[in-house]
N, C-alpha and C. Protein backbone atom coordinates (compact mmCIF):
# COMPACT_ATOMS: atom_id res chain seq x y z
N UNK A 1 -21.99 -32.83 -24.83
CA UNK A 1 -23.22 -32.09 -24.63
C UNK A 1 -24.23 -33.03 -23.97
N UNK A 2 -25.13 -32.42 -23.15
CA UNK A 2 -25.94 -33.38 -22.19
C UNK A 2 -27.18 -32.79 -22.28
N UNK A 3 -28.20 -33.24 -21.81
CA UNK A 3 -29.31 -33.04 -21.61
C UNK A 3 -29.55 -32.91 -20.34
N UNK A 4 -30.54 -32.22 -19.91
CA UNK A 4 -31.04 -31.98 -18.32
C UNK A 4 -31.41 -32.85 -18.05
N UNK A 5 -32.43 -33.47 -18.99
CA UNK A 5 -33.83 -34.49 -19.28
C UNK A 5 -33.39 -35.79 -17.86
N UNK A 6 -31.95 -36.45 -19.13
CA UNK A 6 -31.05 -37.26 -18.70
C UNK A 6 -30.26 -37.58 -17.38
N UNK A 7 -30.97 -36.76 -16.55
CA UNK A 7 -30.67 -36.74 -14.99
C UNK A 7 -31.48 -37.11 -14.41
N UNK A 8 -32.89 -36.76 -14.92
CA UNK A 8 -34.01 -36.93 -14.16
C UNK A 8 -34.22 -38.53 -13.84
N UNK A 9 -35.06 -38.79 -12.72
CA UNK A 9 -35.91 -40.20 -12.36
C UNK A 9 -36.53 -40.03 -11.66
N UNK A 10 -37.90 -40.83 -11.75
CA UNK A 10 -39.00 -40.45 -10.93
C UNK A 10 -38.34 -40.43 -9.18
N UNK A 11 -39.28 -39.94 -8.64
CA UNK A 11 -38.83 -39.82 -7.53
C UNK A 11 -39.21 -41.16 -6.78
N UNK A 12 -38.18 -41.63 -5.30
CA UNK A 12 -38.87 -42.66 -4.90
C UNK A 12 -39.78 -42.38 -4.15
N UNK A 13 -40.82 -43.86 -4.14
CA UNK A 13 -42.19 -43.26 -3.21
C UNK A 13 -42.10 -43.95 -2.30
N UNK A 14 -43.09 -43.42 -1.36
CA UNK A 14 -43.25 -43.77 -0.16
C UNK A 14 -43.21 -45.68 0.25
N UNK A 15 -42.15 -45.81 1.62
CA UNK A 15 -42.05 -47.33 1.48
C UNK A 15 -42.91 -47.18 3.08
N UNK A 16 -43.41 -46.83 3.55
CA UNK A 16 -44.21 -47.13 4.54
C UNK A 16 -43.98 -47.66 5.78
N UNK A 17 -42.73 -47.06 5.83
CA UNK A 17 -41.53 -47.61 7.21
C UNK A 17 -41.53 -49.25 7.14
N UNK A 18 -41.42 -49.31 5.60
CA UNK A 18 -40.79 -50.64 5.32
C UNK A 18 -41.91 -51.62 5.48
N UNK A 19 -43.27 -51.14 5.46
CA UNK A 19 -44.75 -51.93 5.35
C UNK A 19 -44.91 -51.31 3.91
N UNK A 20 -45.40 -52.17 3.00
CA UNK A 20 -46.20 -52.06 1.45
C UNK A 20 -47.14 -51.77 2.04
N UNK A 21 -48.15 -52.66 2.58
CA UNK A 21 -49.59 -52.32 2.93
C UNK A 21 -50.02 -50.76 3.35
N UNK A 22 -48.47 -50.36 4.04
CA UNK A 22 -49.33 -49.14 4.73
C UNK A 22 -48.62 -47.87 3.30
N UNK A 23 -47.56 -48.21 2.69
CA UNK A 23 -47.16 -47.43 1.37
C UNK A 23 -48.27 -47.41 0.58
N UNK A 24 -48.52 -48.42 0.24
CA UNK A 24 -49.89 -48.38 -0.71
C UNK A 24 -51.43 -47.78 -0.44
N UNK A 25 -51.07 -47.99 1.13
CA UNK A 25 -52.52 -47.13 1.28
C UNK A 25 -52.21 -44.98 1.73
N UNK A 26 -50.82 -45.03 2.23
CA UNK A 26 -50.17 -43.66 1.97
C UNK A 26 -50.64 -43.06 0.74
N UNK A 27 -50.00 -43.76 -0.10
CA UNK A 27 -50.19 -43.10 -1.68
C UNK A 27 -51.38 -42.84 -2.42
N UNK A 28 -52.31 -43.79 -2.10
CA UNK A 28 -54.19 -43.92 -2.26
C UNK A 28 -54.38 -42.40 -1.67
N UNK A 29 -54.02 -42.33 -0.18
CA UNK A 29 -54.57 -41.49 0.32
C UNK A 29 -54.43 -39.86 -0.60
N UNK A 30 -52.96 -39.98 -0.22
CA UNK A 30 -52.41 -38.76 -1.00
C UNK A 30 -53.14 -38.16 -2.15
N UNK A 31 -53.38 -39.48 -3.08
CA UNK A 31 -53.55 -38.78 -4.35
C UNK A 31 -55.07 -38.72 -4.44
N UNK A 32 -55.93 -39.34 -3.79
CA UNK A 32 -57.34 -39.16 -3.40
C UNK A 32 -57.57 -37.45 -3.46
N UNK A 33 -57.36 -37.26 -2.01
CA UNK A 33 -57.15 -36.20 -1.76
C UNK A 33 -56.43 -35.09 -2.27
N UNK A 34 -55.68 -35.37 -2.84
CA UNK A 34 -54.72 -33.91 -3.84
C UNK A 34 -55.82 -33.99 -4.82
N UNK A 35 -56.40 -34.89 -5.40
CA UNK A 35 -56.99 -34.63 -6.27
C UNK A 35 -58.94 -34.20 -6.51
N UNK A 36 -59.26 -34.53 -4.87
CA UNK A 36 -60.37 -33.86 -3.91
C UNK A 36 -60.45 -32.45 -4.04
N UNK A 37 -59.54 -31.98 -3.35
CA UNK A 37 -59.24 -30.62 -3.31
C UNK A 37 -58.82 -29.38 -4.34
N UNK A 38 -58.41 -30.66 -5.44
CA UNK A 38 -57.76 -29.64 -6.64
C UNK A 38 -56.75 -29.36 -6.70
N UNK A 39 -55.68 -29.78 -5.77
CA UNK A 39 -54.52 -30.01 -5.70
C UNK A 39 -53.72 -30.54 -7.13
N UNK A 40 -54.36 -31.05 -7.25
CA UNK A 40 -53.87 -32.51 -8.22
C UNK A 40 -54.67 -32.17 -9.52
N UNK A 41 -54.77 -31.70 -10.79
CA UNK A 41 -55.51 -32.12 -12.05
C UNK A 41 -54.71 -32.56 -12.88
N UNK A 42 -55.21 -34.01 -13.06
CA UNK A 42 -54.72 -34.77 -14.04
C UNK A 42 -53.93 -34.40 -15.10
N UNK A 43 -53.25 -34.66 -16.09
CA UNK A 43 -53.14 -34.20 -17.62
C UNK A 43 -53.12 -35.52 -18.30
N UNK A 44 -52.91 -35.29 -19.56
CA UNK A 44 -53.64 -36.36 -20.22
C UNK A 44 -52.55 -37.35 -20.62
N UNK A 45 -51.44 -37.41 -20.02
CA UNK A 45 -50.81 -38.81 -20.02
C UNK A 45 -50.84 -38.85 -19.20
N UNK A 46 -51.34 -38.86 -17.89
CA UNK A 46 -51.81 -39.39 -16.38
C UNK A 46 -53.30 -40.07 -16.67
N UNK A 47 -54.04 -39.10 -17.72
CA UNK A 47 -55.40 -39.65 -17.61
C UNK A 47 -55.53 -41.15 -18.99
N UNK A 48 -54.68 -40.82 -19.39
CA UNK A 48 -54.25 -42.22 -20.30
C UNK A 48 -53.55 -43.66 -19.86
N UNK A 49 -52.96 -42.80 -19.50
CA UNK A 49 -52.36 -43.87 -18.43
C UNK A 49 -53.32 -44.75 -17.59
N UNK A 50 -54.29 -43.88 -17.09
CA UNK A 50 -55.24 -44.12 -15.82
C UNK A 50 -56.29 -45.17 -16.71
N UNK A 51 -56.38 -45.18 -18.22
CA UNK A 51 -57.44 -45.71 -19.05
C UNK A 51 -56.57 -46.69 -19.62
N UNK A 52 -55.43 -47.23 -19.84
CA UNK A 52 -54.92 -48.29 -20.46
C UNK A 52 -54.71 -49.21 -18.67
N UNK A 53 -54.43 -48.49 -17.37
CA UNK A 53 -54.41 -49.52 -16.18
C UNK A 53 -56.05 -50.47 -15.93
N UNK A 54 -56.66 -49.17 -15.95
CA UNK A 54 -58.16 -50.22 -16.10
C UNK A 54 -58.47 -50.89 -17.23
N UNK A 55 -58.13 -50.82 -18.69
CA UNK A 55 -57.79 -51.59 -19.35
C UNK A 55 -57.40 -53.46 -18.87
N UNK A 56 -55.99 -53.21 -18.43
CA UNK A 56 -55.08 -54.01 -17.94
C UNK A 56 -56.25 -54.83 -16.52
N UNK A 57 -56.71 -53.86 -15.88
CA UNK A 57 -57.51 -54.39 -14.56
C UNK A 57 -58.80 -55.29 -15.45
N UNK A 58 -59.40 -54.94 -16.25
CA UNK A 58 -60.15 -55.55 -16.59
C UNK A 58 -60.17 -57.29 -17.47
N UNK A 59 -58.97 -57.26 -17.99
CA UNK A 59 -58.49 -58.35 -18.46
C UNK A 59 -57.91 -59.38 -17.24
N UNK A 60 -57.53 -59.06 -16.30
CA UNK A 60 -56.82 -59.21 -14.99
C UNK A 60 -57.72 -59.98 -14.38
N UNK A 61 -59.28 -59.50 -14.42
CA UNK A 61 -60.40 -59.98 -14.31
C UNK A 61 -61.15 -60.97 -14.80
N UNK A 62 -61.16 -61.03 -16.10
CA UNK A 62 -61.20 -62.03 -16.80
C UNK A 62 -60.75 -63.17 -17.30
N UNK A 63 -59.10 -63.06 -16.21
CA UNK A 63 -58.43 -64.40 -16.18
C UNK A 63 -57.79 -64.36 -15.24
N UNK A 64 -58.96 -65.06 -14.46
CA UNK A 64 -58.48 -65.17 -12.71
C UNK A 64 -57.12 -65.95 -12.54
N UNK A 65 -56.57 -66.74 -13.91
CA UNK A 65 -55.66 -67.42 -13.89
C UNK A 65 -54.06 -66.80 -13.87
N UNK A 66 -54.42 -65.89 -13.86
CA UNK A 66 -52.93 -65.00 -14.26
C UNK A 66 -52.47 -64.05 -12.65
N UNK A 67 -51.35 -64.13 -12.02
CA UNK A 67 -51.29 -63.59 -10.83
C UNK A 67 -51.79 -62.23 -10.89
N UNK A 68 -51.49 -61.71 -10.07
CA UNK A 68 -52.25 -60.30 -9.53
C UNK A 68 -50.64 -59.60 -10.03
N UNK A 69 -49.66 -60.21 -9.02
CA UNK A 69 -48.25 -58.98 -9.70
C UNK A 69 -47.79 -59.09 -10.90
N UNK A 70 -48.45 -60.56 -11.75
CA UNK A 70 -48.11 -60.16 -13.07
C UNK A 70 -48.79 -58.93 -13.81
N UNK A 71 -50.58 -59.18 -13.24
CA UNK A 71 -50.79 -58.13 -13.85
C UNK A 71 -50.67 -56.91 -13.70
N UNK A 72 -50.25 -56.19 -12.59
CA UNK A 72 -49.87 -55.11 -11.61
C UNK A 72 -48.66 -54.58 -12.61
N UNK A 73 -48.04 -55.77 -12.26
CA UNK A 73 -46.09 -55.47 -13.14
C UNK A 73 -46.29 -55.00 -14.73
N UNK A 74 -47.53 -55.26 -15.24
CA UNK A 74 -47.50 -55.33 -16.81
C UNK A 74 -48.49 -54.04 -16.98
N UNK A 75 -49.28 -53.82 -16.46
CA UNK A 75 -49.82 -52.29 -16.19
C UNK A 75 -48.90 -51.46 -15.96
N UNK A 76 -47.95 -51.32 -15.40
CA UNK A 76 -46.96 -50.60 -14.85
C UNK A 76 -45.96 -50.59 -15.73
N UNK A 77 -45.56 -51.05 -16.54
CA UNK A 77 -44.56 -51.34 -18.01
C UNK A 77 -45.28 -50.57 -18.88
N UNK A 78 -46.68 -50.84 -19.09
CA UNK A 78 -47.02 -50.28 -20.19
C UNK A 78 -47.09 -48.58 -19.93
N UNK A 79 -47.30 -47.84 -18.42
CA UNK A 79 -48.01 -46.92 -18.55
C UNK A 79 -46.87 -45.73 -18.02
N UNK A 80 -45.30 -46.66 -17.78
CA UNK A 80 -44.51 -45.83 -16.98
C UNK A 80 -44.09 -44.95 -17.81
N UNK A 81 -43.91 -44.85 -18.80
CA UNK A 81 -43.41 -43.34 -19.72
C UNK A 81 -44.64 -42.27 -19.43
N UNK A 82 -45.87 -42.92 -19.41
CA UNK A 82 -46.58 -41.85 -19.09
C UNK A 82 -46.80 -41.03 -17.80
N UNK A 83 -46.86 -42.31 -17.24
CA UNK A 83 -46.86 -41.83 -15.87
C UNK A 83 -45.28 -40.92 -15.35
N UNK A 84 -44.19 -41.09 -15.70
CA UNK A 84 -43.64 -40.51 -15.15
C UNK A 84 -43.07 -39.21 -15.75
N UNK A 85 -43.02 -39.10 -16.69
CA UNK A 85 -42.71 -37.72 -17.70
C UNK A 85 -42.42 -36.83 -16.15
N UNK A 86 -41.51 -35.83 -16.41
CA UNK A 86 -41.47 -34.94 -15.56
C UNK A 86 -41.90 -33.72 -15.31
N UNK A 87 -43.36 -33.79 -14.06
CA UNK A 87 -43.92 -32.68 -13.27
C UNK A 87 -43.56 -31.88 -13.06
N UNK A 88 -43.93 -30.84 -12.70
CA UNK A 88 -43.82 -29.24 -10.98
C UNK A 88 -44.00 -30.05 -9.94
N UNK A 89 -44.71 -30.69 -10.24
CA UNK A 89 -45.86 -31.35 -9.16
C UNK A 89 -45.53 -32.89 -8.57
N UNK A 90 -45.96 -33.34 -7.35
CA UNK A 90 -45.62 -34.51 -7.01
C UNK A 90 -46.25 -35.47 -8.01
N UNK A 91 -45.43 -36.59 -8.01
CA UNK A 91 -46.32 -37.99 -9.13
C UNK A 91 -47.20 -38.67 -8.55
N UNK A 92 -48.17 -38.00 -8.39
CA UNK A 92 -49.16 -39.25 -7.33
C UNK A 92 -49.98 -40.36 -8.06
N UNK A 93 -49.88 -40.22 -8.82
CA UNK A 93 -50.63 -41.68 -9.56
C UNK A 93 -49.24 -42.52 -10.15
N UNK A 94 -47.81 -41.73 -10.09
CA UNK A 94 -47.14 -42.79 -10.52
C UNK A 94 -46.91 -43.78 -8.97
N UNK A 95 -46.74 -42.70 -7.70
CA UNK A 95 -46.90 -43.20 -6.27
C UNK A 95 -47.72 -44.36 -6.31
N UNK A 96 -49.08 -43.91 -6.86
CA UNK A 96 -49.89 -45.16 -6.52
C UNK A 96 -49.98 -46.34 -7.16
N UNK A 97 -49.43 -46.33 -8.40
CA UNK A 97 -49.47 -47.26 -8.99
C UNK A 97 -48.59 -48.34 -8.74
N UNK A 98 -46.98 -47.37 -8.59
CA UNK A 98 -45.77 -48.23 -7.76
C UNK A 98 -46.35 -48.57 -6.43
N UNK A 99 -46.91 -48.22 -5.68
CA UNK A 99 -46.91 -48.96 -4.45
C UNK A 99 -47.79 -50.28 -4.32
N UNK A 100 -49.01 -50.18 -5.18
CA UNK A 100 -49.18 -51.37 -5.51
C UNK A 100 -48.27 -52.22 -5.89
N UNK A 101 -47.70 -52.19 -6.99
CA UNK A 101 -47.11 -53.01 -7.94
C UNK A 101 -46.00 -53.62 -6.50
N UNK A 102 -45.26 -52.85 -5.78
CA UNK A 102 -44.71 -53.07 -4.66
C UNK A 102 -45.49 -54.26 -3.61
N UNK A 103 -45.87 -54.08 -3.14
CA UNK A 103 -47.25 -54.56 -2.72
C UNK A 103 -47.36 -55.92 -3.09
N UNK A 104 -47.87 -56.19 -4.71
CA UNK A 104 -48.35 -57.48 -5.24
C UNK A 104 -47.29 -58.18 -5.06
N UNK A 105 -45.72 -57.41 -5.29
CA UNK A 105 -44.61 -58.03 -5.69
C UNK A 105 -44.14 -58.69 -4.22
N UNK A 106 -44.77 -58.33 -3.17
CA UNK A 106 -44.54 -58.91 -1.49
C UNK A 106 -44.36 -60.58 -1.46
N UNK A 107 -43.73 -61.37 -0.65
CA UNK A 107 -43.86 -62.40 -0.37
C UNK A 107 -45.12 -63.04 -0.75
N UNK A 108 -45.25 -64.08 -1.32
CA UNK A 108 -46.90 -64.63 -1.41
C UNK A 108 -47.23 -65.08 0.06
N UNK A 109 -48.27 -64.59 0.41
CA UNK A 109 -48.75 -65.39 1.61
C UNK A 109 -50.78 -64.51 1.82
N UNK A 110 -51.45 -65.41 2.44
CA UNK A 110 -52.35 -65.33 2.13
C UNK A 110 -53.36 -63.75 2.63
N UNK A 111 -52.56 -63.06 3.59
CA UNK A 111 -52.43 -61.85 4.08
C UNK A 111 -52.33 -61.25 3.46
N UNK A 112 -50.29 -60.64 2.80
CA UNK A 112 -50.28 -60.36 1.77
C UNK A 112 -51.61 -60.25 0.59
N UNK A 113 -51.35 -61.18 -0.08
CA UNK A 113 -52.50 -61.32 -1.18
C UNK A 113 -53.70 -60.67 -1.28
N UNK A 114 -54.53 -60.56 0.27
CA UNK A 114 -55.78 -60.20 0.45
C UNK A 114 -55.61 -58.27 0.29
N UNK A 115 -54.42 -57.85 0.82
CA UNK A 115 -54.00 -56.56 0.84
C UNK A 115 -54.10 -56.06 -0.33
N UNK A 116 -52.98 -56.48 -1.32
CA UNK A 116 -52.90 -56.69 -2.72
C UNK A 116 -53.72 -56.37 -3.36
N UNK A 117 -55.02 -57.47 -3.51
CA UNK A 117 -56.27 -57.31 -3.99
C UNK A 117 -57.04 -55.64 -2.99
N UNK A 118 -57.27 -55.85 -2.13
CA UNK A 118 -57.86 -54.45 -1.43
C UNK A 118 -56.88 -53.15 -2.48
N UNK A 119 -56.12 -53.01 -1.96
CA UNK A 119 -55.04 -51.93 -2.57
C UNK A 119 -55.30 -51.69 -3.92
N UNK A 120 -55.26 -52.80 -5.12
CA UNK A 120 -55.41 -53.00 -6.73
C UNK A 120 -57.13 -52.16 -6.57
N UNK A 121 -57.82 -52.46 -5.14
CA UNK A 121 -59.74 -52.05 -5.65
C UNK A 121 -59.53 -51.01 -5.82
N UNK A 122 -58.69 -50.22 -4.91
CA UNK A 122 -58.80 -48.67 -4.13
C UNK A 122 -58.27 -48.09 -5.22
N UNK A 123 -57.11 -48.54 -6.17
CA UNK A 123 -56.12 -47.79 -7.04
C UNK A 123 -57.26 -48.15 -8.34
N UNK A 124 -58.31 -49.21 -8.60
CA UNK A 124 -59.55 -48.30 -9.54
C UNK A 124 -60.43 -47.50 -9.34
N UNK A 125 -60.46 -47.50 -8.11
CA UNK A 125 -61.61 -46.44 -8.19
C UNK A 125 -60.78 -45.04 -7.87
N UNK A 126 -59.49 -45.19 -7.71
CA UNK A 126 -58.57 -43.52 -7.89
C UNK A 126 -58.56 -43.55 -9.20
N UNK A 127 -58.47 -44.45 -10.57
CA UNK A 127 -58.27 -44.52 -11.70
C UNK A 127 -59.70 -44.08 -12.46
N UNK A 128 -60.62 -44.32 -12.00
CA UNK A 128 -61.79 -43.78 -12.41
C UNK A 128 -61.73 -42.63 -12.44
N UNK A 129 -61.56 -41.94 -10.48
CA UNK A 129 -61.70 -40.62 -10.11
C UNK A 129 -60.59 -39.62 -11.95
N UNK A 130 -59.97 -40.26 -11.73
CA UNK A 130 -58.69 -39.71 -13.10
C UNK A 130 -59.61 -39.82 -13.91
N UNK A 131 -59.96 -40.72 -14.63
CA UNK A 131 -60.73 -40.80 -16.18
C UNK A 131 -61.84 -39.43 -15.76
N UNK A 132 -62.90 -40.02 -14.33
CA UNK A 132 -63.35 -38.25 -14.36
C UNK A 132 -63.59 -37.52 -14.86
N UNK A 133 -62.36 -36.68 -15.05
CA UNK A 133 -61.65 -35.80 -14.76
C UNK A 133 -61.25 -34.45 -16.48
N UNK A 134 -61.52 -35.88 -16.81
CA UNK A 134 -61.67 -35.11 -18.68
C UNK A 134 -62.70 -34.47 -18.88
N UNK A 135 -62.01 -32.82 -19.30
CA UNK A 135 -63.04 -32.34 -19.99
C UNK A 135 -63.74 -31.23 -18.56
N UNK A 136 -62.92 -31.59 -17.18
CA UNK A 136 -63.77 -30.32 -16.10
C UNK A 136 -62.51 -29.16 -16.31
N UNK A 137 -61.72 -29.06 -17.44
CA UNK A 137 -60.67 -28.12 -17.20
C UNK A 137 -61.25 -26.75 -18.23
């Protein structure tokens, strides 16, 4: 006896014709906008999710000493059951979160890095737009 469940996996996201930089800013876009329009309303293990990553961003902050894809990678551990549970709907905050985490996980080089950081700004203030979001339903 099997489960349906047990088939499922998130879907893969966008690799950006094999650029992170431009995946990560694909997926920003996407879910910006799906969620502009109304496309997109949160539910509340997306919007939990979205409050334990800024969590994670904020500590991230407070110890400039710790890499960026560690903390990217460890946001992303903690929040992937939530984030990925299975939709109707496309995963756009799990999109965005992986494409960062993709992203940080790039070659170190000082390019890279600066992206990284840009990409990690853009994916809080989509994480905000989420927190939002409680309570307009």
């Amino acid at each position: 006896m099997t489960d349906d469940d047990d088939d499922w996996a998130p879907p893969p996201v966008h690799h950006g014709g094999g650029y992170p930089v431009v995946a990560a800013l694909d997926a920003y876009e996407e879910a910006i906008a799906a969620l502009t329009i109304g496309v997109w309303m949160p539910d509340m293990d997306e919007i939990d999710a979205a409050v334990t990553i800024l969590h994670r961003m904020d500590i991230g902050q407070r110890s400039p000493d710790i890499p960026l894809r560690r903390v990217v990678h460890r946001a992303l551990a903690e929040t992937y059951p939530l984030l990925t549970v299975w939709r109707g709907r496309p995963l756009y905050l799990y999109a965005a979160v992986k494409t960062v985490q993709l992203l940080a996980s790039a070659p170190p080089n000082e390019q890279n890095a600066a992206a990284a950081r840009a990409a990690w700004e853009r994916l809080a203030d989509l994480l905000r737009a989420v927190t939002a979001t409680v309570g307009t339903v």
